[in-house]
N, C-alpha and C. Protein backbone atom coordinates (compact mmCIF):
# COMPACT_ATOMS: atom_id res chain seq x y z
N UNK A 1 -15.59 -44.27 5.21
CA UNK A 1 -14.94 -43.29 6.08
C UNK A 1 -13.69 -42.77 5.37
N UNK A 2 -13.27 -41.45 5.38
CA UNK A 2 -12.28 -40.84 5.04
C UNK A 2 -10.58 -41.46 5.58
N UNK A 3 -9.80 -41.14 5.20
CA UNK A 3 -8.46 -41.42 5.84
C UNK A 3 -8.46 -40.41 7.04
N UNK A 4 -8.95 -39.41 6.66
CA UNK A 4 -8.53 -38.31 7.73
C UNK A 4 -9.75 -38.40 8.81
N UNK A 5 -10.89 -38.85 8.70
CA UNK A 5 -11.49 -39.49 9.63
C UNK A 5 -11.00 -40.09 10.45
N UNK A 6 -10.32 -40.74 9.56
CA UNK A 6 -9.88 -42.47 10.50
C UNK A 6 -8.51 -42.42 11.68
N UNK A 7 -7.73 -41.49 10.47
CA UNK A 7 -6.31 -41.09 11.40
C UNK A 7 -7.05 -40.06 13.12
N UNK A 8 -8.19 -39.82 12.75
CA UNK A 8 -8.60 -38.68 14.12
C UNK A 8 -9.20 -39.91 15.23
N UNK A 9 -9.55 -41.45 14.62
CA UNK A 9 -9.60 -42.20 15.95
C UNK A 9 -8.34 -42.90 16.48
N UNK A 10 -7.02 -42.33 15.92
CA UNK A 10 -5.91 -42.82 16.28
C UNK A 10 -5.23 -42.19 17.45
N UNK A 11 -5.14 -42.84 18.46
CA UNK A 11 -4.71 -41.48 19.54
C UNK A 11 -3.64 -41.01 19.12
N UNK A 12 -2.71 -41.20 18.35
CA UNK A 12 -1.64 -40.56 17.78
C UNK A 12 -2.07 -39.18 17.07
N UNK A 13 -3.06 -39.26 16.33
CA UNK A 13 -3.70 -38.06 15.36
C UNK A 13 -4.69 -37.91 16.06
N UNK A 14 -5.12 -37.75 17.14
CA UNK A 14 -6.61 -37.22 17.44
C UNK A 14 -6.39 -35.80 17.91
N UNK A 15 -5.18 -36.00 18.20
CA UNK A 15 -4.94 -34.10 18.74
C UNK A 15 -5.17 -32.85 17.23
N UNK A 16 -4.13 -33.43 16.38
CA UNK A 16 -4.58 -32.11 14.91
C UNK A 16 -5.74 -32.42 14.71
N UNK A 17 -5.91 -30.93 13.93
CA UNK A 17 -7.26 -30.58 13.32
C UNK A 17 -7.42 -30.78 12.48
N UNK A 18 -8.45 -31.11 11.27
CA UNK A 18 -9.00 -31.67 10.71
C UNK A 18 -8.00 -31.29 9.43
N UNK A 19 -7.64 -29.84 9.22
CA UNK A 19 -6.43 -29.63 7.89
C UNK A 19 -5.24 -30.29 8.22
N UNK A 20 -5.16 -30.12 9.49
CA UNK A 20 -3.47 -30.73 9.37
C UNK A 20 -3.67 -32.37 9.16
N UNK A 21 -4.76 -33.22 9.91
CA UNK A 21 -5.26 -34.30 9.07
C UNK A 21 -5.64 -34.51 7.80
N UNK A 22 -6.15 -33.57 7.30
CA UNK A 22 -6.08 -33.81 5.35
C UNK A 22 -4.68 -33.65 4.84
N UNK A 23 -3.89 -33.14 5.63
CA UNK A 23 -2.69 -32.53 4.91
C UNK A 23 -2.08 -34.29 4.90
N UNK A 24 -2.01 -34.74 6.14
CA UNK A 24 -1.51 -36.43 6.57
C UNK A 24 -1.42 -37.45 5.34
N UNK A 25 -3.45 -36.92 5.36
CA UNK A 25 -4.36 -38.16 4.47
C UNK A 25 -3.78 -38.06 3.09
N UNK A 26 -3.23 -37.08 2.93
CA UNK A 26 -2.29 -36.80 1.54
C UNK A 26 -0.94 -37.83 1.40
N UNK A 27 -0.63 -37.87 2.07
CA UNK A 27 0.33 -38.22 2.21
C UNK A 27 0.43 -40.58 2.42
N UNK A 28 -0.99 -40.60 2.71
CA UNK A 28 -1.34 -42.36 3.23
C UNK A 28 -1.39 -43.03 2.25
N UNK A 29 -1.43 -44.19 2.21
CA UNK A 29 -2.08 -45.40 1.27
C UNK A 29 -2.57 -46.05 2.61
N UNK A 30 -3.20 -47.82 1.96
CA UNK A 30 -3.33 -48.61 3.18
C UNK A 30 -2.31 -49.57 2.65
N UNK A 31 -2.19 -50.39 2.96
CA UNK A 31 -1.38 -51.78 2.48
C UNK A 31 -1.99 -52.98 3.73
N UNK A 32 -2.16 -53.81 2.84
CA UNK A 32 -2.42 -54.98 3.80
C UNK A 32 -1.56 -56.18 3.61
N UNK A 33 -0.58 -56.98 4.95
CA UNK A 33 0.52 -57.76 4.69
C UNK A 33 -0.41 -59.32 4.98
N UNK A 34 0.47 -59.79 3.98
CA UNK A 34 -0.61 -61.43 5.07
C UNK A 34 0.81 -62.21 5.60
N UNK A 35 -0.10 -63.17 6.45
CA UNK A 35 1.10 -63.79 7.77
C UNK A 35 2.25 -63.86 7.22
N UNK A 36 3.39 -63.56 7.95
CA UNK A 36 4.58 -63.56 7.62
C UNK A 36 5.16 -63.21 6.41
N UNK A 37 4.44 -62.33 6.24
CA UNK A 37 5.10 -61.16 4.87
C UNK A 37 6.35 -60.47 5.26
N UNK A 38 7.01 -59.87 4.87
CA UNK A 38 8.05 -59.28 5.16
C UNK A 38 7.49 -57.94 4.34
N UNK A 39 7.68 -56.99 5.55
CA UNK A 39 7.79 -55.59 5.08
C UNK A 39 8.89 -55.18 4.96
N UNK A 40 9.51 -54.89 5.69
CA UNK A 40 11.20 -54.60 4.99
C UNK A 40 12.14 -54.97 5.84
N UNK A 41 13.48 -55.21 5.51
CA UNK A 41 14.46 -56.41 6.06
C UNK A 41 15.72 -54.96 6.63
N UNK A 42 16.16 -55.40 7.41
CA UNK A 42 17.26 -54.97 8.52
C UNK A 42 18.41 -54.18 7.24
N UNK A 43 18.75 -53.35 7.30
CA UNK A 43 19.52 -52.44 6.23
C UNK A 43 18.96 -51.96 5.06
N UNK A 44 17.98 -52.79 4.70
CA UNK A 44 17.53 -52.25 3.64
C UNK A 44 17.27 -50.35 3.51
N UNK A 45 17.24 -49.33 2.48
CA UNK A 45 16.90 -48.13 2.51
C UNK A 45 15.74 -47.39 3.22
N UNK A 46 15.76 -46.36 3.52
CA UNK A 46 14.77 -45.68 4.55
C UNK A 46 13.74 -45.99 3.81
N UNK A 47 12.79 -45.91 3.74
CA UNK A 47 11.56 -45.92 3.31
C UNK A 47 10.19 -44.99 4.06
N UNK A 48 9.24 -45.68 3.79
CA UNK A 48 7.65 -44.81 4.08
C UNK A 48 8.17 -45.48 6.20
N UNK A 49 6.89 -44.56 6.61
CA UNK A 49 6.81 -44.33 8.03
C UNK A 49 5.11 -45.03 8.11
N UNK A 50 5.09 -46.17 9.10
CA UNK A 50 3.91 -47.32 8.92
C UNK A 50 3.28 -47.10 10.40
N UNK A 51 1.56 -46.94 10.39
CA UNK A 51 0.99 -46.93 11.55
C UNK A 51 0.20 -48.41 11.44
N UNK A 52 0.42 -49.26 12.42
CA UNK A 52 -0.48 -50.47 12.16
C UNK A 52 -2.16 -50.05 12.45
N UNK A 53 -2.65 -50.38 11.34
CA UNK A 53 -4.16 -50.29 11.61
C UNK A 53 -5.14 -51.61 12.70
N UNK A 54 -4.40 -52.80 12.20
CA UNK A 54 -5.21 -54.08 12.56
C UNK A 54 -3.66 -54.77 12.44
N UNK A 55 -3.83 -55.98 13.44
CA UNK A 55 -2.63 -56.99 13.19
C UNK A 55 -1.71 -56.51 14.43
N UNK A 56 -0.13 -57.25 14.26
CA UNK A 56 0.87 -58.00 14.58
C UNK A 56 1.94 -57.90 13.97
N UNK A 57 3.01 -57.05 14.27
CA UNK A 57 4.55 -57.00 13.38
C UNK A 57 5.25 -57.14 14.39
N UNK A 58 6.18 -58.02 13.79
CA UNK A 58 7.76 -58.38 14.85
C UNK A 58 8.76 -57.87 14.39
N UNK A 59 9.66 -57.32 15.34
CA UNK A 59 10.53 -56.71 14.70
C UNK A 59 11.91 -57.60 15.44
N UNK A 60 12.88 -57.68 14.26
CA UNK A 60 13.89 -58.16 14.46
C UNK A 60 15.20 -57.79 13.98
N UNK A 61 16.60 -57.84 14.64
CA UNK A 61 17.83 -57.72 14.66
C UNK A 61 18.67 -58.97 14.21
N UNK A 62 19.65 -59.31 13.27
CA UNK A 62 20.39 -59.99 13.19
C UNK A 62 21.57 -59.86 13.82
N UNK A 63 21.88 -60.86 14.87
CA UNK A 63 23.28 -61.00 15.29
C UNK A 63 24.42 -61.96 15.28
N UNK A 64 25.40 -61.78 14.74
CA UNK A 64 26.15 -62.76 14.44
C UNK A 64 26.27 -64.00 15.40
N UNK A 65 26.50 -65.39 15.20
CA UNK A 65 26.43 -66.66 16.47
C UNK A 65 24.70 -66.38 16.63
N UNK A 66 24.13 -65.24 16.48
CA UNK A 66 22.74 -65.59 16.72
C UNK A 66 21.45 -65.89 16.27
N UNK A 67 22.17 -65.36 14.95
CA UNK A 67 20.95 -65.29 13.87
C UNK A 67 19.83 -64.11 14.33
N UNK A 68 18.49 -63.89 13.37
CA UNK A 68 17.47 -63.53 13.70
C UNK A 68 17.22 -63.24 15.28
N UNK A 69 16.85 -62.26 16.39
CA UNK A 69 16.32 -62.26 17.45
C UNK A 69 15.36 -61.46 17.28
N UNK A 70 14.63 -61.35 18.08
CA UNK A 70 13.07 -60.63 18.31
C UNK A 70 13.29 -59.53 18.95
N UNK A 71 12.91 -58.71 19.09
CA UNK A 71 13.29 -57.28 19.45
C UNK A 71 11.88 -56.50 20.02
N UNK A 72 11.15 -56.59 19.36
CA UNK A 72 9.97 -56.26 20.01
C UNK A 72 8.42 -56.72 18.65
N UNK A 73 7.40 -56.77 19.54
CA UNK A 73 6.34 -56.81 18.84
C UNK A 73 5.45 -56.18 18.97
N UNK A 74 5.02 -55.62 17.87
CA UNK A 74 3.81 -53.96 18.11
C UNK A 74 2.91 -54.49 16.96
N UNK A 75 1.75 -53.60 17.62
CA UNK A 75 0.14 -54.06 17.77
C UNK A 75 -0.68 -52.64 17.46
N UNK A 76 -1.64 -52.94 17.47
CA UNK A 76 -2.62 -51.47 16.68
C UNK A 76 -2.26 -50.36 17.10
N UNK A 77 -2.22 -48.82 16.34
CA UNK A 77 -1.93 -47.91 16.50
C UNK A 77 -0.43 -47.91 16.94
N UNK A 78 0.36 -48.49 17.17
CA UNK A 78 1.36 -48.54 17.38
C UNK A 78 2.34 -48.16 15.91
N UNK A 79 3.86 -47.23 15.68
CA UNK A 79 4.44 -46.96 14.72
C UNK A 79 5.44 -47.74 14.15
N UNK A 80 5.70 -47.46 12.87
CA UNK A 80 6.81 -48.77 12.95
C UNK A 80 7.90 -47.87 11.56
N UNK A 81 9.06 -48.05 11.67
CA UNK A 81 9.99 -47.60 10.44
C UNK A 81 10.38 -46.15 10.55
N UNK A 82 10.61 -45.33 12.24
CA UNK A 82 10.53 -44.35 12.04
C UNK A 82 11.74 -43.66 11.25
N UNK A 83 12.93 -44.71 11.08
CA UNK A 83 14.19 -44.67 10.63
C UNK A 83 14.40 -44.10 9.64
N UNK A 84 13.00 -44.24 8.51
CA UNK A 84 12.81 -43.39 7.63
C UNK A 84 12.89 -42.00 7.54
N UNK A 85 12.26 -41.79 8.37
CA UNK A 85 12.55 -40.15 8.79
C UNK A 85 13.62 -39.50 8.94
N UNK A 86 14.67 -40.11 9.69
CA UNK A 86 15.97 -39.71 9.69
C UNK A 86 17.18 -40.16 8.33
N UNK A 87 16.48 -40.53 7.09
CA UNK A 87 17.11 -41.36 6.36
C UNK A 87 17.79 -42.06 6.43
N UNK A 88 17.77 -43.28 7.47
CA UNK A 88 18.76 -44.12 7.82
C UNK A 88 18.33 -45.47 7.20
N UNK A 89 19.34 -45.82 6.77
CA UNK A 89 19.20 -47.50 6.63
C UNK A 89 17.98 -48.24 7.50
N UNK A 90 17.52 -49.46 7.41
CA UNK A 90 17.00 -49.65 8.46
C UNK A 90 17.48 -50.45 9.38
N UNK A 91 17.12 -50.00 10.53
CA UNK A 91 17.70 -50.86 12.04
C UNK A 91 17.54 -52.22 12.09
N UNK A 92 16.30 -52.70 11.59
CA UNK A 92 15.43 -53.60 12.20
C UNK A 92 14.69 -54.04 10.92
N UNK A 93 14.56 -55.52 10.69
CA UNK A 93 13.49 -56.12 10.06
C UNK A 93 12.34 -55.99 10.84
N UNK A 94 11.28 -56.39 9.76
CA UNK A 94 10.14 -56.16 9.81
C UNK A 94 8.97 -56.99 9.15
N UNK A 95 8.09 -58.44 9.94
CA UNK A 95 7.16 -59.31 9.68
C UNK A 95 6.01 -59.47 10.29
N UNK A 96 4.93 -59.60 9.61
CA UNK A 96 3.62 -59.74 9.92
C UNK A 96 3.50 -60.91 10.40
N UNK A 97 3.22 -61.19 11.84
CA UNK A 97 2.51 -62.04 12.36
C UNK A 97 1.03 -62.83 11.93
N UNK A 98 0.54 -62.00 11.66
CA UNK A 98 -0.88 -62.35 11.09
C UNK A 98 -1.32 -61.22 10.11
N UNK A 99 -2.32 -61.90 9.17
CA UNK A 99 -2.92 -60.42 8.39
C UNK A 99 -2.57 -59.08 9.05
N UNK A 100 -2.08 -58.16 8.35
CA UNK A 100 -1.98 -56.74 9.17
C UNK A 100 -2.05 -55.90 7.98
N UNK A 101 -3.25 -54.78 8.71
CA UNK A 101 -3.67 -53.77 7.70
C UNK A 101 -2.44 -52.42 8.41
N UNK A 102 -2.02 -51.69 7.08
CA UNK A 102 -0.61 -50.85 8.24
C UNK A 102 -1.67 -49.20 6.96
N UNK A 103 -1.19 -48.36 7.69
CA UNK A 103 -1.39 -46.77 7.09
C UNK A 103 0.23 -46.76 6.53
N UNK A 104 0.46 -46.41 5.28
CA UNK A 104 1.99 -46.49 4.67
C UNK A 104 2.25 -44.61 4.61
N UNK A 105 3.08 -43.84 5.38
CA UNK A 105 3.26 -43.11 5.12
C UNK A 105 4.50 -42.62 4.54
N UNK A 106 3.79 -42.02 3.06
CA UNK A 106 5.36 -41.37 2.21
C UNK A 106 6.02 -40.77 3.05
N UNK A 107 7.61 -41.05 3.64
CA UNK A 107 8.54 -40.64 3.65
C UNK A 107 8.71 -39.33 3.69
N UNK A 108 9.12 -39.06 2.59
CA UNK A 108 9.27 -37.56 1.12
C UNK A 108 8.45 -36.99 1.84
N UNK A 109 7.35 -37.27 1.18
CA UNK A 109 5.98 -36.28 1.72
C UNK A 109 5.74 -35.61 3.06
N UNK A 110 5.70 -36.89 4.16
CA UNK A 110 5.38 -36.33 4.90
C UNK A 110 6.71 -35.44 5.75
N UNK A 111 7.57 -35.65 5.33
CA UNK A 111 8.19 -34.94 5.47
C UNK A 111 8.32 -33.37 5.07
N UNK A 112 7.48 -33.59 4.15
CA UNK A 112 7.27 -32.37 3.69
C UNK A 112 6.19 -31.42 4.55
N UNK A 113 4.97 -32.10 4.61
CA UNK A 113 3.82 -31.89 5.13
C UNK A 113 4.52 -31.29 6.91
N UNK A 114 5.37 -31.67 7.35
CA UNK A 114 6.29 -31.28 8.73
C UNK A 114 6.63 -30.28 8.58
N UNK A 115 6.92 -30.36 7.45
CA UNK A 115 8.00 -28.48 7.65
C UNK A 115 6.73 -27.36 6.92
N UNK A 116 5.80 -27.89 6.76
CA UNK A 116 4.63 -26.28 6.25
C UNK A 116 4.17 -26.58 7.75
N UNK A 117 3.88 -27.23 8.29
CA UNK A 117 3.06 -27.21 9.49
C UNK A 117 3.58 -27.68 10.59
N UNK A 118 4.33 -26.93 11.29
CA UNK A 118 4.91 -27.29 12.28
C UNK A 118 4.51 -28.30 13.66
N UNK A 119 2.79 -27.63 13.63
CA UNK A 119 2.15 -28.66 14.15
C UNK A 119 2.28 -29.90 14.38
N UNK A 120 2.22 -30.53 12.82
CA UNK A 120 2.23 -31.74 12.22
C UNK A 120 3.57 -32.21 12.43
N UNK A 121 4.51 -31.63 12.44
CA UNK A 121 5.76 -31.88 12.74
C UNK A 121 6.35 -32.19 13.82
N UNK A 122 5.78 -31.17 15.07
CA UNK A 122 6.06 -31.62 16.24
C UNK A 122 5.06 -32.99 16.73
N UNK A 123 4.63 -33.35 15.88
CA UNK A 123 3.17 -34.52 16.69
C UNK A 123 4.46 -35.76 16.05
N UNK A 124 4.84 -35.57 14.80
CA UNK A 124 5.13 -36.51 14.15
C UNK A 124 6.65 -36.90 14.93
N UNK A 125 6.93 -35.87 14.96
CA UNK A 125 8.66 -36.15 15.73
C UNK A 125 8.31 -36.90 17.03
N UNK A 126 7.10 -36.16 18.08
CA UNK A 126 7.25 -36.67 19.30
C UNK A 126 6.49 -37.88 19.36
N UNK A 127 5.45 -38.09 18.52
CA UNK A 127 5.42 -39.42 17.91
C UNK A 127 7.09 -40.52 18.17
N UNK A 128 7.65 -40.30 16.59
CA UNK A 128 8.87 -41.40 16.70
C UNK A 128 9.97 -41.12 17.97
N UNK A 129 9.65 -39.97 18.66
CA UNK A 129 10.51 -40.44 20.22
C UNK A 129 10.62 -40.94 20.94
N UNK A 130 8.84 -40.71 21.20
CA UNK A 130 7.94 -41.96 22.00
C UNK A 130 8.59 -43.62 21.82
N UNK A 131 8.49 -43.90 20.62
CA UNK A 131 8.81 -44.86 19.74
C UNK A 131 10.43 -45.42 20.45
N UNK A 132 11.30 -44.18 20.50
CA UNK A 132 12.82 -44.83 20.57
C UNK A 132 12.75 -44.98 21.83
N UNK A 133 11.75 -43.86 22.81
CA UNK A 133 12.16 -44.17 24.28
C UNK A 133 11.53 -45.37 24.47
N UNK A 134 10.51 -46.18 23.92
CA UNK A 134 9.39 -47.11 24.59
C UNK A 134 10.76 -48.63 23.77
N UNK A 135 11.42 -48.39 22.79
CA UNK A 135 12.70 -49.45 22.36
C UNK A 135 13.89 -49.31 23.23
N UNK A 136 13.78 -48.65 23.71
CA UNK A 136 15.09 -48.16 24.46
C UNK A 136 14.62 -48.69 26.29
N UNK A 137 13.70 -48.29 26.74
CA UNK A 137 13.41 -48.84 27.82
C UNK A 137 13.13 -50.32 27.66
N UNK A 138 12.75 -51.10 26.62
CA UNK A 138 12.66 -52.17 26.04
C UNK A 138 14.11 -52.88 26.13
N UNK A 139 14.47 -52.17 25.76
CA UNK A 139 16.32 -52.98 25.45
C UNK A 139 16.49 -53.10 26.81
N UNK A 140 16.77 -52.17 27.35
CA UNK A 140 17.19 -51.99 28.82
C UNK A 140 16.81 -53.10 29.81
N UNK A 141 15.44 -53.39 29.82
CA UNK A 141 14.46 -54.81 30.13
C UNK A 141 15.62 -55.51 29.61
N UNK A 142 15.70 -55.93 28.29
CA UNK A 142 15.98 -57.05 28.22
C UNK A 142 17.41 -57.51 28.17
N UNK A 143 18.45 -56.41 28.68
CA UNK A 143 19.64 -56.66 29.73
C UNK A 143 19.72 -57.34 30.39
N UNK A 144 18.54 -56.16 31.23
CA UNK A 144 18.79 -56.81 32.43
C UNK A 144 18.34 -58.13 32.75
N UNK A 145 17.43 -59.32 32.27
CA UNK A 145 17.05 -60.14 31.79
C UNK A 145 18.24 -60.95 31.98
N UNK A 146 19.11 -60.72 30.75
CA UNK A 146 20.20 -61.44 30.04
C UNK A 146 21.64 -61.47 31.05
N UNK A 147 21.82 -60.31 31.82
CA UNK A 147 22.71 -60.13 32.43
C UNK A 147 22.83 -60.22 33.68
N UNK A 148 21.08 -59.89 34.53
CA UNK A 148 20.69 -60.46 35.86
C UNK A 148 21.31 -58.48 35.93
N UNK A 149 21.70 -59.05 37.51
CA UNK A 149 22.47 -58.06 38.56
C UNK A 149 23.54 -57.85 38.92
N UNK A 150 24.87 -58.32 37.98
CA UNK A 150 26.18 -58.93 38.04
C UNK A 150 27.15 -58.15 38.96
């Protein structure tokens, strides 16, 4: 099967059409992590933008008195590193729970591939929004958790 096949059973990519999916597939590798690999660590430089294919990544925050905490854990089709995009440092480490096959998307590129096709651009942005609102309502949970109803 093609990449650009494959990205069209992703509900993330099933909406573009088949060019603006080749334009993507330009842009992919696969990478496969095994258990508790580390994909990339909390500050480290922006890097590629990762769709999990198969598997389990945890993502985590270091806090001082706390060490390591867990922050959230995402599962197939789910995005991960959108930080890249905005060239930011990164927020958040990043470890494989179990074997995990991820889609590695260039950075650079697809960044590039955004601005010829706006299409692709708006899928990709509202993509990683999705992303901050679904961490952000996440955090919020886990306030209130921590803090009760004070």
């Amino acid at each position: 099967m093609q990449i650009s096949d494959e990205l069209a059973q992703l509900p993330a990519f099933a909406g573009l059409d088949s060019a603006a999916r080749d334009a993507l597939a330009e842009t992919v590798t696969a990478r496969t992590l095994a258990c508790d690999e580390v994909l990339f660590a909390e500050g480290d430089p922006p890097g590629d933008l990762y769709v999990i294919r198969r598997g389990h990544v945890q993502l985590t925050r270091r806090f001082d008195g706390r060490g390591d905490v867990v922050v959230a854990t995402l599962a197939d089709g789910e995005l991960l590193g959108w930080t890249g995009l905005l060239r930011r440092t990164r927020v958040a480490g990043a470890r494989a729970l179990e074997e995990t096959t991820l889609w590695c998307f260039r950075a650079s590129s697809l960044l590039e591939v955004c601005e010829r096709d706006p299409r692709v651009g708006y899928r990709i942005m509202s993509l990683a929004f999705e992303e901050v609102a679904d961490r952000l309502h996440a955090t919020r949970l886990q306030l209130l958790d921590v803090y009760g109803s004070r």
